[in-house]
C-alpha atoms as a PDB file:
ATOM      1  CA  UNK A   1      -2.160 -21.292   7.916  1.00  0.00           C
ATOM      2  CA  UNK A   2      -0.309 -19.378  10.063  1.00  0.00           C
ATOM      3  CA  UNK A   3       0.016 -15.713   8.257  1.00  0.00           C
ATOM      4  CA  UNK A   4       3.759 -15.261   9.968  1.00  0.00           C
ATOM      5  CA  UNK A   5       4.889 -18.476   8.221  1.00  0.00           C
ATOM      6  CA  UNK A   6       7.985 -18.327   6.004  1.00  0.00           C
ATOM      7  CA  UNK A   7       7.062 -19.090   2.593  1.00  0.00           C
ATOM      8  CA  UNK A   8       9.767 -22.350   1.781  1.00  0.00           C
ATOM      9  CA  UNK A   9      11.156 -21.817  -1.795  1.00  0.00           C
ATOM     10  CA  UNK A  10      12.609 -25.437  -3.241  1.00  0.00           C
ATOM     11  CA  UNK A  11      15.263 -23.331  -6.061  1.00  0.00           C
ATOM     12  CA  UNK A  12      18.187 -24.336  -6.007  1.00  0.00           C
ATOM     13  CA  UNK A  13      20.967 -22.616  -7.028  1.00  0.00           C
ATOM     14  CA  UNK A  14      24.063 -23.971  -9.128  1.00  0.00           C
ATOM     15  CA  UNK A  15      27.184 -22.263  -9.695  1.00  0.00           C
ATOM     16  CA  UNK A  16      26.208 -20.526 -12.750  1.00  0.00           C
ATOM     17  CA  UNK A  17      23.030 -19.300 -11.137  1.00  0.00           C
ATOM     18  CA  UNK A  18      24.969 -17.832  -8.710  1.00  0.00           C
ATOM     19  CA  UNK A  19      27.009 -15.902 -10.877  1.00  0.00           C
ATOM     20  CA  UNK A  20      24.286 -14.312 -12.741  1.00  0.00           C
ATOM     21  CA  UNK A  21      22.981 -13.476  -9.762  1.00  0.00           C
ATOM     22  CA  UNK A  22      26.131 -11.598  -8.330  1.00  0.00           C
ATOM     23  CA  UNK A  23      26.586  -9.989 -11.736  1.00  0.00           C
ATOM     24  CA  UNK A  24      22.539  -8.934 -12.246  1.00  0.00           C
ATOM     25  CA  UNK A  25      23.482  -7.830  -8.300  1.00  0.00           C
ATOM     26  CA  UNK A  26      26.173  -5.002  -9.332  1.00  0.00           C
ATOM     27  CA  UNK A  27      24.441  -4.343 -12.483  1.00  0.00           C
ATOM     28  CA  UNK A  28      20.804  -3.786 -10.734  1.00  0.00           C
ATOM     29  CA  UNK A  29      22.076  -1.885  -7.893  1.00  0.00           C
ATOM     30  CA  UNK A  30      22.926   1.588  -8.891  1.00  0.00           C
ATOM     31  CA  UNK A  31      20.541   1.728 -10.964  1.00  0.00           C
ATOM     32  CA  UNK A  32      18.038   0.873  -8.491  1.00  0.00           C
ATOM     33  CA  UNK A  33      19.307   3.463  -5.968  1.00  0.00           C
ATOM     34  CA  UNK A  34      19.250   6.300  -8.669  1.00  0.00           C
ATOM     35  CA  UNK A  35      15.336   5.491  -9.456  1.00  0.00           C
ATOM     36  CA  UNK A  36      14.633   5.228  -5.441  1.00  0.00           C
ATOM     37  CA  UNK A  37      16.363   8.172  -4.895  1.00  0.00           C
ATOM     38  CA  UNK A  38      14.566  10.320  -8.089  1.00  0.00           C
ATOM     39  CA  UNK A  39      11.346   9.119  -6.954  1.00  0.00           C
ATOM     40  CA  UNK A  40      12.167  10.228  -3.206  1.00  0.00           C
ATOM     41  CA  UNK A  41      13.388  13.853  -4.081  1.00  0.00           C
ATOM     42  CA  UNK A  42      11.116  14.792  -6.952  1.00  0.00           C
ATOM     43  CA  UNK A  43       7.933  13.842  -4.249  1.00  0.00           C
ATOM     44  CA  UNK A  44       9.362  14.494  -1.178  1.00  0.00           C
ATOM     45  CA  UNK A  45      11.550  17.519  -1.431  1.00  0.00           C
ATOM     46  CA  UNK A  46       9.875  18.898  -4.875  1.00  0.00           C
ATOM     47  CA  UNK A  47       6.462  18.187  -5.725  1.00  0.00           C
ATOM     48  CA  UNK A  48       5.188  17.835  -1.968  1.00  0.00           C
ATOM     49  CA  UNK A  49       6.461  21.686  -1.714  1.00  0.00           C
ATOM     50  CA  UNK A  50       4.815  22.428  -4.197  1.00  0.00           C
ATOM     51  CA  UNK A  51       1.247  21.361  -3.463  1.00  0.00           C
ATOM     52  CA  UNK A  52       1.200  22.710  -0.034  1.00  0.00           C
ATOM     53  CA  UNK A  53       1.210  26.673  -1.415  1.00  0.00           C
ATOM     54  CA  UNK A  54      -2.172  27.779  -2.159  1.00  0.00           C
ATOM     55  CA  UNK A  55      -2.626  27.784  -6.012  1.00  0.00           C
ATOM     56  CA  UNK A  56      -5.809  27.437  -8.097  1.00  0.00           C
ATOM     57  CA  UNK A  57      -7.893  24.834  -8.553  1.00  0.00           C
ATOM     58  CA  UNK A  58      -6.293  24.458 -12.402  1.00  0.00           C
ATOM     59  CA  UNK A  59      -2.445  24.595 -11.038  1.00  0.00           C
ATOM     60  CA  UNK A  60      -3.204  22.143  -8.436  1.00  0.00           C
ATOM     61  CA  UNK A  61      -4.519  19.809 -11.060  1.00  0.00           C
ATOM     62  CA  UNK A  62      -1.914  20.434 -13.696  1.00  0.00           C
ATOM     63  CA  UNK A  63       0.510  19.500 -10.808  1.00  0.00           C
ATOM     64  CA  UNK A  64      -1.086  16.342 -10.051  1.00  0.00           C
ATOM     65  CA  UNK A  65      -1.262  15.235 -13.661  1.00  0.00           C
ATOM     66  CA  UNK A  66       2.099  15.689 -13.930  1.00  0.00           C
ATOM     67  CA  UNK A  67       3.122  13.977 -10.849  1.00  0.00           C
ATOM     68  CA  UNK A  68       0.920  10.697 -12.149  1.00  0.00           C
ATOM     69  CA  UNK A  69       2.899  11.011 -15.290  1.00  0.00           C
ATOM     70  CA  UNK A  70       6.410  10.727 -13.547  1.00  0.00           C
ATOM     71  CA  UNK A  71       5.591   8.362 -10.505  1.00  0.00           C
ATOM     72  CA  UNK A  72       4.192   5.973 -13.770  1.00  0.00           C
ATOM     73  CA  UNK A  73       7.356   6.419 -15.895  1.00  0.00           C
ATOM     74  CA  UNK A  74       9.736   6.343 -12.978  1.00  0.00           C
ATOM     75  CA  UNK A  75       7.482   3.396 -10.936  1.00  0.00           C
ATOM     76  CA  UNK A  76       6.941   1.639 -14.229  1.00  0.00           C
ATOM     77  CA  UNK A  77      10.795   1.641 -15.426  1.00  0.00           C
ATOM     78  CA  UNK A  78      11.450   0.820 -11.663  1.00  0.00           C
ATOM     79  CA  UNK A  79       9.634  -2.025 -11.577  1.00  0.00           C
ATOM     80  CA  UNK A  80      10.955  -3.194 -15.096  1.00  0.00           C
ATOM     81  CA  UNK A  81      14.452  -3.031 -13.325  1.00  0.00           C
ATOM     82  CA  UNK A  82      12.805  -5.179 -10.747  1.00  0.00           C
ATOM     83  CA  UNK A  83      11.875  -8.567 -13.029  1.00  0.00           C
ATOM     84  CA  UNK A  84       8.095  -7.057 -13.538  1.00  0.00           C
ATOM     85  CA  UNK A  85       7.316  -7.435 -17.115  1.00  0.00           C
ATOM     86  CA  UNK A  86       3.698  -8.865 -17.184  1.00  0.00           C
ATOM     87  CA  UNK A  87       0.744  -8.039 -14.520  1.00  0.00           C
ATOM     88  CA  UNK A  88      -2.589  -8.818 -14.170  1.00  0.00           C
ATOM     89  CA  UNK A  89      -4.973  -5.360 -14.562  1.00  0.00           C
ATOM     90  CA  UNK A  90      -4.570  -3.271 -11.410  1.00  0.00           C
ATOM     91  CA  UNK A  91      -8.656  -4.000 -11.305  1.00  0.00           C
ATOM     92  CA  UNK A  92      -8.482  -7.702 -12.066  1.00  0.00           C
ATOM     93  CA  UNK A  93     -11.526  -7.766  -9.465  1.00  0.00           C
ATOM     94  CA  UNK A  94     -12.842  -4.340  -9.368  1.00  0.00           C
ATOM     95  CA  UNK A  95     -16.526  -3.278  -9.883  1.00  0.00           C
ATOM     96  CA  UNK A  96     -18.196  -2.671 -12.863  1.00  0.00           C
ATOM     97  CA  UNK A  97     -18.071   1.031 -14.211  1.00  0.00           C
ATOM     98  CA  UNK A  98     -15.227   2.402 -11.781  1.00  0.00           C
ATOM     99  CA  UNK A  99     -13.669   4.863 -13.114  1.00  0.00           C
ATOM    100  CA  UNK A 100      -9.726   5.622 -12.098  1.00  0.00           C
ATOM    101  CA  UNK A 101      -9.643   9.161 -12.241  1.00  0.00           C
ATOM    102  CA  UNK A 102     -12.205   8.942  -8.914  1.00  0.00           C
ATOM    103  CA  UNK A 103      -9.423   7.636  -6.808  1.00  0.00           C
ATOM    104  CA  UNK A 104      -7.643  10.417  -6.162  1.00  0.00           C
ATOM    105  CA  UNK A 105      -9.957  11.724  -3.050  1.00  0.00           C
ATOM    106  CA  UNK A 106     -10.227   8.051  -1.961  1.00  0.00           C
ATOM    107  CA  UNK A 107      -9.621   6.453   1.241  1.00  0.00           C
ATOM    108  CA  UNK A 108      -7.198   3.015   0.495  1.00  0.00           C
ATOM    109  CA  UNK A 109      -7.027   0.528   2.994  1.00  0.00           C
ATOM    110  CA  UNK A 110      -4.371  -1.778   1.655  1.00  0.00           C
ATOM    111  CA  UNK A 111      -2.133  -4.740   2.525  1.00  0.00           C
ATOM    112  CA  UNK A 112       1.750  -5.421   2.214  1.00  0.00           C
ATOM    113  CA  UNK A 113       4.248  -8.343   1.926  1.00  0.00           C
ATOM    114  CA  UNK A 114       6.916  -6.786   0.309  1.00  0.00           C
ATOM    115  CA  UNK A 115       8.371  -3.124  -0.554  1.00  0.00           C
ATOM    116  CA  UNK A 116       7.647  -3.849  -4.512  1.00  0.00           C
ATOM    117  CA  UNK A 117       3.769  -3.018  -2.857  1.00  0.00           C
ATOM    118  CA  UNK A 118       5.271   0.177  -1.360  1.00  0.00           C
ATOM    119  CA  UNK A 119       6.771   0.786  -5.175  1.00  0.00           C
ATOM    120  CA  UNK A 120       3.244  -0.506  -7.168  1.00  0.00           C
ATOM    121  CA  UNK A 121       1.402   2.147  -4.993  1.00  0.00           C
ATOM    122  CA  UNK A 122       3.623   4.650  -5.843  1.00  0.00           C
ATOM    123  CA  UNK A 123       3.366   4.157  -9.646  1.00  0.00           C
ATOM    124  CA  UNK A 124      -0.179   3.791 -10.174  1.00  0.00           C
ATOM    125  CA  UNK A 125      -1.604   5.859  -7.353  1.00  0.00           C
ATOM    126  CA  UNK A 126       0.796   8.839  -6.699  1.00  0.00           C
ATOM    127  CA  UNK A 127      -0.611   8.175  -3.236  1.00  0.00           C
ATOM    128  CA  UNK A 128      -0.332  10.254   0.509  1.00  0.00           C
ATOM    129  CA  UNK A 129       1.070   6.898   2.858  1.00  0.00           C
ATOM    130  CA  UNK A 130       0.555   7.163   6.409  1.00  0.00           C
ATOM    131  CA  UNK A 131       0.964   5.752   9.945  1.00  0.00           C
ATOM    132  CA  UNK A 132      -1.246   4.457  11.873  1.00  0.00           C
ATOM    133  CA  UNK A 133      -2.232   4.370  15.912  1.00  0.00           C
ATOM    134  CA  UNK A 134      -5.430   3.076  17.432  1.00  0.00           C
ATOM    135  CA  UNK A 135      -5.437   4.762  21.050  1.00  0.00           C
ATOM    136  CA  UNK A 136      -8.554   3.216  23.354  1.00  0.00           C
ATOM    137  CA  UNK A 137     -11.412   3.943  20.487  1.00  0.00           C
ATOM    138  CA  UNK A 138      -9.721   6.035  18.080  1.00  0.00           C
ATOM    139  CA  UNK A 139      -7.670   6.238  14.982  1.00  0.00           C
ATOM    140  CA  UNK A 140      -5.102   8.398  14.388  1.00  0.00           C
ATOM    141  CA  UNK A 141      -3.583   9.108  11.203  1.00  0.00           C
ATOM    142  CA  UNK A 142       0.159  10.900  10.071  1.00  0.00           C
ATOM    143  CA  UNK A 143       0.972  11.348   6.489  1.00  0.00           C
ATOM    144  CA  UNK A 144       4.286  10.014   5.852  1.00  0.00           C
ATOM    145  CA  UNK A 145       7.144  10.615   3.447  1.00  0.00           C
ATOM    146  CA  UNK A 146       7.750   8.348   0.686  1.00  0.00           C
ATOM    147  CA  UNK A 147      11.844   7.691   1.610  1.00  0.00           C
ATOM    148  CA  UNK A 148      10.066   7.137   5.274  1.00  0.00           C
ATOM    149  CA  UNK A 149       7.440   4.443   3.321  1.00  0.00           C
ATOM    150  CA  UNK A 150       9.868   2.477   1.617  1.00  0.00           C
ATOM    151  CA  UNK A 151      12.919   2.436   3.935  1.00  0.00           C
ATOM    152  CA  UNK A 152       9.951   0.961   6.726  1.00  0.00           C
ATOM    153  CA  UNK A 153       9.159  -1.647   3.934  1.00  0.00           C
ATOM    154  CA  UNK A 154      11.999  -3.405   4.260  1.00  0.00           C
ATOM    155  CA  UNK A 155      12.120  -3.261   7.813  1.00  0.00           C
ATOM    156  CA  UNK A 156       9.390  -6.114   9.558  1.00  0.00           C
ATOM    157  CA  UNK A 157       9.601  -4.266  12.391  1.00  0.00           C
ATOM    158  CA  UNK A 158       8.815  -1.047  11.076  1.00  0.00           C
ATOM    159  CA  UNK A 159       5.537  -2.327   9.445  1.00  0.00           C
ATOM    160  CA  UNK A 160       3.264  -2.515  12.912  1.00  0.00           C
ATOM    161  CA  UNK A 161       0.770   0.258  13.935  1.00  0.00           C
ATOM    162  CA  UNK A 162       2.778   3.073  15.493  1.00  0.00           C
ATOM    163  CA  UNK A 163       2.110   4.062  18.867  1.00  0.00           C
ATOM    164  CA  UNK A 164       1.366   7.692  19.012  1.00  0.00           C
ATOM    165  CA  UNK A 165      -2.023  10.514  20.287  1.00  0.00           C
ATOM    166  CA  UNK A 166      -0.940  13.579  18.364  1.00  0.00           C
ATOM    167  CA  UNK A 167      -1.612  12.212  15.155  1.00  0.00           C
ATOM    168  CA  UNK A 168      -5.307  13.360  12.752  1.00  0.00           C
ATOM    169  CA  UNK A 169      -8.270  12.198  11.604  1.00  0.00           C
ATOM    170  CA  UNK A 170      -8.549  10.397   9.319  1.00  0.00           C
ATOM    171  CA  UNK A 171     -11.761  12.352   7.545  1.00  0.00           C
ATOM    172  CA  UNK A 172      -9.536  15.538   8.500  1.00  0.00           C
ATOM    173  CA  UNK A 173      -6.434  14.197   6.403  1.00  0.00           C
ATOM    174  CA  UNK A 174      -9.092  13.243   3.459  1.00  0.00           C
ATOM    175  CA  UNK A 175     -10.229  16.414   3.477  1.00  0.00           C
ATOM    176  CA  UNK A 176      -6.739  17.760   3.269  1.00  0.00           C
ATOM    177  CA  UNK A 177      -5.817  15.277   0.048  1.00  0.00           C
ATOM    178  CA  UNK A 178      -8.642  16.526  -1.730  1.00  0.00           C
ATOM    179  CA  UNK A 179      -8.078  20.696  -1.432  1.00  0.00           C
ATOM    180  CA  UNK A 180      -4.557  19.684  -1.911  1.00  0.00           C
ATOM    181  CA  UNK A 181      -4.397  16.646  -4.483  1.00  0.00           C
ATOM    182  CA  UNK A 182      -2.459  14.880  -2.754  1.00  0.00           C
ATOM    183  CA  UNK A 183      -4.522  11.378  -2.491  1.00  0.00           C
ATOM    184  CA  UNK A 184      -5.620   9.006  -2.305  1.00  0.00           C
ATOM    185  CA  UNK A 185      -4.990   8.191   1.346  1.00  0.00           C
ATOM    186  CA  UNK A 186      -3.063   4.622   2.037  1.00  0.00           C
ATOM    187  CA  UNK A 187      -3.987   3.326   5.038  1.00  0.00           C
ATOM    188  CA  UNK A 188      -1.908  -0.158   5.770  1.00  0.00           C
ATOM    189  CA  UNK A 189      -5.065  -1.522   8.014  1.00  0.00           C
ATOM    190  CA  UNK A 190      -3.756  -4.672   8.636  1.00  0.00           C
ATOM    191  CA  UNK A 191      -1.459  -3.161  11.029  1.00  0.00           C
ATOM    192  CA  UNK A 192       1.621  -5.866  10.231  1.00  0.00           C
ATOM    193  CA  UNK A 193       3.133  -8.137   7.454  1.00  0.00           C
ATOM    194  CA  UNK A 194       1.863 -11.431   6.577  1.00  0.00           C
ATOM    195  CA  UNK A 195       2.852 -14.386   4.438  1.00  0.00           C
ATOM    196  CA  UNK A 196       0.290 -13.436   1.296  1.00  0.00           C
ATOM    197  CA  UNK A 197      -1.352 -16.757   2.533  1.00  0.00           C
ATOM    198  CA  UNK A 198      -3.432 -15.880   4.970  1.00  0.00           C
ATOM    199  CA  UNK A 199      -4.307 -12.584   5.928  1.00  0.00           C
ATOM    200  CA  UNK A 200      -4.870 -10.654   9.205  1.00  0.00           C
ATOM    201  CA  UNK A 201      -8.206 -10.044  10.980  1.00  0.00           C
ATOM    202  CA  UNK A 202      -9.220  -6.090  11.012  1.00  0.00           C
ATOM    203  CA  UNK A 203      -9.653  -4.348  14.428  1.00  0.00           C
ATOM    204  CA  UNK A 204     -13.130  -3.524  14.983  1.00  0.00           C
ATOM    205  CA  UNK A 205     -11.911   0.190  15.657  1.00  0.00           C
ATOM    206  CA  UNK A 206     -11.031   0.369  12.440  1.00  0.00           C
ATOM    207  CA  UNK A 207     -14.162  -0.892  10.945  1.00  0.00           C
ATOM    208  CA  UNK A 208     -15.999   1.040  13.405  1.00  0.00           C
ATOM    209  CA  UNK A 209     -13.617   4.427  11.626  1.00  0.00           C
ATOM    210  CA  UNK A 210     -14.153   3.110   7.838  1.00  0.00           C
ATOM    211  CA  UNK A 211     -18.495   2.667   8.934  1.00  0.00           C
ATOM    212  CA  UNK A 212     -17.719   6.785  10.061  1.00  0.00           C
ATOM    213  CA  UNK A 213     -16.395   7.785   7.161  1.00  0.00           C
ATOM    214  CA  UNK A 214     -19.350   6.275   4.926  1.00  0.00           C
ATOM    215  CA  UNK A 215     -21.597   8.290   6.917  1.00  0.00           C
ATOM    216  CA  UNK A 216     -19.410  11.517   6.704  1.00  0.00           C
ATOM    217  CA  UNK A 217     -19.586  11.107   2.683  1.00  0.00           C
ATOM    218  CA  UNK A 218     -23.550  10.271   2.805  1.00  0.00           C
ATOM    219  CA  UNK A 219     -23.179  13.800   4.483  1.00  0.00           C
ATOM    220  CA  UNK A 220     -25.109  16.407   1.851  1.00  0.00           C
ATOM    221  CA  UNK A 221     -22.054  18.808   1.990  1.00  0.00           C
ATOM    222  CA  UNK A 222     -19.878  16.039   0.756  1.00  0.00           C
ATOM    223  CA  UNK A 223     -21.832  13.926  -1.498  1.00  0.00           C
ATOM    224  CA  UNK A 224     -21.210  16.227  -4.648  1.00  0.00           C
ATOM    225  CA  UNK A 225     -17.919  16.094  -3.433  1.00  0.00           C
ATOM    226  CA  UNK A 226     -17.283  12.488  -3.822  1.00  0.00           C
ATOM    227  CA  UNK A 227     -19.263  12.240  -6.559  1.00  0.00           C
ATOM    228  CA  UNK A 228     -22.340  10.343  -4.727  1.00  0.00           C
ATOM    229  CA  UNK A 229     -20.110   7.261  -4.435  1.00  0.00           C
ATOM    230  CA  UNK A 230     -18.336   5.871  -0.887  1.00  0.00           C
ATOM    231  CA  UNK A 231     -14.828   7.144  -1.048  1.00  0.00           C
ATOM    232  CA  UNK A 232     -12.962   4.233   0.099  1.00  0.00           C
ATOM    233  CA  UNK A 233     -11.984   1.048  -1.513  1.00  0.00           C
ATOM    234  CA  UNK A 234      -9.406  -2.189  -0.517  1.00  0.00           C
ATOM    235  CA  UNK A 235      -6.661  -3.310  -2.527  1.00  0.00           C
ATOM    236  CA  UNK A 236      -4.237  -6.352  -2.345  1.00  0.00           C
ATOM    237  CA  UNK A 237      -1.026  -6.925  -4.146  1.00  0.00           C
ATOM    238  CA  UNK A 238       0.004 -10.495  -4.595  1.00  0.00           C
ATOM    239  CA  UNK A 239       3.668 -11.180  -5.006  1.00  0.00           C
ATOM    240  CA  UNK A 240       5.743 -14.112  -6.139  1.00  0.00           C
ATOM    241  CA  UNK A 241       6.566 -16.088  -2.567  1.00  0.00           C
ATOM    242  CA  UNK A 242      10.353 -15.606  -3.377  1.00  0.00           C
ATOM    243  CA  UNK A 243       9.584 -11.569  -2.390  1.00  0.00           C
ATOM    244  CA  UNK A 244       7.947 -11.829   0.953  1.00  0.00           C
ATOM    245  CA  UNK A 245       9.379 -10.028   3.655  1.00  0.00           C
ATOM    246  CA  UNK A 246       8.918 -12.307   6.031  1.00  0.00           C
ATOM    247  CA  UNK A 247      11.927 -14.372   6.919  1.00  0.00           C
ATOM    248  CA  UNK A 248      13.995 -11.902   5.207  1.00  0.00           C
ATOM    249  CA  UNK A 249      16.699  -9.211   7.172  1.00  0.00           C
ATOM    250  CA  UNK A 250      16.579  -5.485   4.918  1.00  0.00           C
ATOM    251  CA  UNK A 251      19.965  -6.814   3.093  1.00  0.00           C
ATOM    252  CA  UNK A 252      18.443  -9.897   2.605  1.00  0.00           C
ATOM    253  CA  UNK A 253      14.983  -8.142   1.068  1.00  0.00           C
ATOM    254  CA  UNK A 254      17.429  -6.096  -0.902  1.00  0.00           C
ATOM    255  CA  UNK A 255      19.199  -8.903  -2.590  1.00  0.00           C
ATOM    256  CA  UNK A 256      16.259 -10.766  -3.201  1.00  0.00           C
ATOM    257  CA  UNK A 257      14.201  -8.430  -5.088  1.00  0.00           C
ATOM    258  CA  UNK A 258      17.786  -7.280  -7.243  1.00  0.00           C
ATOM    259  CA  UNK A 259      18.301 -10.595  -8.038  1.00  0.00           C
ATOM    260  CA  UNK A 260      14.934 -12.229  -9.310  1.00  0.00           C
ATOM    261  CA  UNK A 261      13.411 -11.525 -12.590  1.00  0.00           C
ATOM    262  CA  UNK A 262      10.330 -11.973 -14.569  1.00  0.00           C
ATOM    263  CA  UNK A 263       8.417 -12.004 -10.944  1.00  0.00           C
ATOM    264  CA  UNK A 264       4.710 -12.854 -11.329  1.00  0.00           C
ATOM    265  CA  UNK A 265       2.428  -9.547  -9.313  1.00  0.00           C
ATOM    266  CA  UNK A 266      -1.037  -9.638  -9.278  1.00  0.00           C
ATOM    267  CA  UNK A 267      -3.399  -6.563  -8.079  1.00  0.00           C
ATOM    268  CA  UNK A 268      -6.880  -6.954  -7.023  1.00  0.00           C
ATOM    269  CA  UNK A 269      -9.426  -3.667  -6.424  1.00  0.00           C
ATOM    270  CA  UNK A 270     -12.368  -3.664  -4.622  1.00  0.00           C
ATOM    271  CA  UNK A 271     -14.244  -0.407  -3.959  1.00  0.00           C
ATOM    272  CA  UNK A 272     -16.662   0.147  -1.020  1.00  0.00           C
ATOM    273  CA  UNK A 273     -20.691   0.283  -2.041  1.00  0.00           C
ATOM    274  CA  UNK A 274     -22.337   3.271  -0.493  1.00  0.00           C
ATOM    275  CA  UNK A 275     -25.611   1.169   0.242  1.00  0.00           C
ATOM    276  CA  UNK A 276     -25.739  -1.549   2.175  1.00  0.00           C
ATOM    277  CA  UNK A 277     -22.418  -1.392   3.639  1.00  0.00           C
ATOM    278  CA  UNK A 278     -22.601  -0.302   7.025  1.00  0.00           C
ATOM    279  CA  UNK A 279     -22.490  -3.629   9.611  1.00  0.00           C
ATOM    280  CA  UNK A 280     -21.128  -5.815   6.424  1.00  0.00           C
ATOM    281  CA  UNK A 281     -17.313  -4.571   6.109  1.00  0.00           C
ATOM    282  CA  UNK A 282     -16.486  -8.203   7.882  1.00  0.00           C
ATOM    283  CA  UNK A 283     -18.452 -10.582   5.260  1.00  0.00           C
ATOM    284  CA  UNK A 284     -17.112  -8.275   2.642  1.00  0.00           C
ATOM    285  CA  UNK A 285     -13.726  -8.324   3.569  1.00  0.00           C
ATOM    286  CA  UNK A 286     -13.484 -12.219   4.319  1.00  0.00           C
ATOM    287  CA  UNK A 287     -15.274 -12.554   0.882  1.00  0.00           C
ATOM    288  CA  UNK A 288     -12.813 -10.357  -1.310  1.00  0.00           C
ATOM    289  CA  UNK A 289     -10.170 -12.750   0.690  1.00  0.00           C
ATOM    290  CA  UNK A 290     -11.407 -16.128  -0.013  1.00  0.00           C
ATOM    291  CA  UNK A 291     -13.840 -15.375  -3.211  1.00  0.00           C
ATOM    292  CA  UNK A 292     -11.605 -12.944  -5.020  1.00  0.00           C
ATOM    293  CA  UNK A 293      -7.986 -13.563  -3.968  1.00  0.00           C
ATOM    294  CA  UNK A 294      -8.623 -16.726  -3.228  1.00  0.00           C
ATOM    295  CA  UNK A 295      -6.509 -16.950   0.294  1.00  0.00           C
ATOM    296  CA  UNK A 296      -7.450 -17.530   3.920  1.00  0.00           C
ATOM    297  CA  UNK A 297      -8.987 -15.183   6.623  1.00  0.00           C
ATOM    298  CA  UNK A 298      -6.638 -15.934   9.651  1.00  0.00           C
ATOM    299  CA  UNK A 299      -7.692 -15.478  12.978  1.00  0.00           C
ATOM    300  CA  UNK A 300      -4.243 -13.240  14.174  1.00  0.00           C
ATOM    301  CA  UNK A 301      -4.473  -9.512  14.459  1.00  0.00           C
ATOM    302  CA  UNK A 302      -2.131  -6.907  14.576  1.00  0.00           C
ATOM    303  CA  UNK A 303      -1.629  -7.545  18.253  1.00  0.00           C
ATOM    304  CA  UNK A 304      -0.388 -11.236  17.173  1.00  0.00           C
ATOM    305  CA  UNK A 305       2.317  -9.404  14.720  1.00  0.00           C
ATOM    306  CA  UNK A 306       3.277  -7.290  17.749  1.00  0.00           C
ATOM    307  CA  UNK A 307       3.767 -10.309  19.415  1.00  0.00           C
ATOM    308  CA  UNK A 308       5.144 -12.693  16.806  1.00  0.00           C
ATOM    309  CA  UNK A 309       7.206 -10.296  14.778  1.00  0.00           C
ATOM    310  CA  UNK A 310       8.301  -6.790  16.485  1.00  0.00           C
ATOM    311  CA  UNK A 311       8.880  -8.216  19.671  1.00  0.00           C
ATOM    312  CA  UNK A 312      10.964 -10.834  18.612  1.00  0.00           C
ATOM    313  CA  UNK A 313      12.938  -8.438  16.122  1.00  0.00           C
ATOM    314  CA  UNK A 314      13.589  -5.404  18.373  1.00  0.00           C
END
C-alpha cells in the first residue's frame, strides 16, 4: 500500500450527527485551547527555564518528577477531552523487565500520523522533540519547543526533515538531556507522515547514527551511565483512521479530532538490545512493523514524502 494513501472512512453523517458534532465543536474548543496553551507555557516558558540553571542533582530531579506529574494530568485530561477513554498499555509489545523510569536518558525514534501522537508523547514521556537534517553523511539534531511540535503536527508540510548544518549531535544533545533531565530525546526518523498502513523505509544515515550511538554507550565512561543497557528504543502510536493527517488541511485536523469520541489508540514499545544489534536495525525494524504492529514495510522514504507531500503542499 501506498503509505501517502488517504485512509477512506464509509460514516455517514445524518442531520442529528451533525448537530452533535457542531455543538461537541463549541463545547470542545475552548477547552481544548486552554489545555494546549497550559501545557505550552508551563514547559516552554516555565519549566524549560527552569532546568537550564545549574541546580543539584536532587532539584533537577524533584523538577522532573514534577513535570511527569503535570504533563500526565494535563496530557491525560487532554486526551479525555479528545474521545480517549480506553488504550492499550503504552508497552503492549515491549521487552520483558523494562523498567520506565530508564527512559528518561533515552534516545526515541518514533513515528506520527496525527498530532494526538505529538499530545501521547507529551503525557507519558515529558519528552525534548526535535528537528531533524541529514546533510551528505550526517545528522543533525535541534531541540524544539513544544507550541513549535504541535502547531508542525497539524501542518503535513511541516512534518519532513528540515534542511539545516548548524544544528548538534545527536550523542551531544543526549548528553545534554541527561545533566539536564530533560529527555528522553524524540527523534521523528521517518522523516514524513504516513497513512498508519504502511510505513516508511529508514535512511541508512540514520541507521548508520543509531549503530554510533550503541557504540558510544558500550563506551566504559557511559555504560554506568545508562545503566549497561542501549539507550534507545522505537515506538509507534496507532490511531483510529478517522485521525490521520493525511488528506486533512490544519482546520480540517482540528475539527476532526474535536469532533470524534471514544477513538481507539494503541502504543507499541520496543527497546534496542545492546548485543547483537549492530548490522540488524533493518530486520528489526521491518519485524516490529509486520510481527508486532502488524502493518507493511513500504518501499518510500522520506525523499518520496518530499516529493509526494511537501512539494505538492507548499
Amino acid at each position: 500500500m501506498d503509505p501517502f494513501t488517504e485512509i477512506q472512512t464509509t460514516t455517514q453523517k445524518s442531520a442529528l450527527r451533525t448537530t452533535l458534532n457542531i455543538l461537541m465543536l463549541f463545547i470542545k474548543l475552548p477547552v481544548f485551547a486552554i489545555m494546549v496553551l497550559e501545557i505550552v507555557i508551563m514547559n516552554d516558558l516555565i519549566f524549560l527555564q527552569i532546568q537550564r540553571r545549574q541546580f543539584h542533582i536532587v532539584l533537577h530531579k524533584f523538577l522532573r518528577i514534577l513535570i511527569l506529574v503535570h504533563n500526565y494530568i494535563s496530557g491525560r485530561f487532554l486526551l479525555l477531552v479528545l474521545g480517549y477513554f480506553k488504550y492499550k498499555s503504552l508497552f503492549h509489545n515491549s521487552t520483558q523487565h523494562f523498567r520506565y523510569m530508564n527512559l528518561q536518558s533515552y534516545c526515541i525514534y518514533c513515528t506520527r500520523t496525527s498530532p494526538v501522537d505529538v499530545f501521547v508523547y507529551i503525557t507519558y514521556f515529558s519528552p525534548s522533540f526535535t528537528h531533524l537534517s541529514i546533510q551528505k553523511d550526517e545528522v543533525k539534531c535541534k531541540i524544539i519547543s513544544y507550541g513549535r511540535a504541535i502547531l508542525e503536527s497539524f501542518q503535513i508540510n511541516k512534518c519532513g526533515f528540515k534542511d539545516f548544518t548548524d544544528g548538534e549531535n545527536i550523542k551531544d544533545l543526549m548528553i545534554q538531556i541527561r545533566s539536564q533531565r530533560t529527555g528522553p530525546l524524540m527523534l521523528f526518523w521517518e522523516g514524513g507522515v504516513t497513512n498508519g498502513q504502511s510505513f516508511l523505509k529508514i535512511d541508512d544515515i540514520i541507521i548508520k547514527e543509531i549503530y554510533s550511538i550503541t557504540r558510544f554507550a558500550k563506551d566504559p565512561l557511559q555504560k554506568p551511565l545508562y545503566m549497561h543497557t542501549n539507550p534507545q528504543g522505537m515506538i509507534c502510536l496507532q490511531n483510529d483512521d478517522r485521525m490521520i493527517l493525511i488528506g486533512n488541511t490544519p482546520i480540517q485536523m482540528l475539527i476532526t479530532i474535536l469532533t470524534n469520541s471514544f477513538c481507539s489508540l494503541e502504543m507499541f514499545f520496543l527497546k534496542f538490545q545492546p548485543y547483537n544489534f549492530i548490522d540488524h536495525l533493518p530486520d528489526i525494524y521491518q519485524g516490529f512493523v509486520e510481527g508486532k504492529i502488524k502493518r507493511e514495510l513500504s518501499d518510500y522514504s522520506w525523499k518520496h514524502f518530499n516529493e509526494h507531500i511537501i512539494q505538492q503542499n507548499e
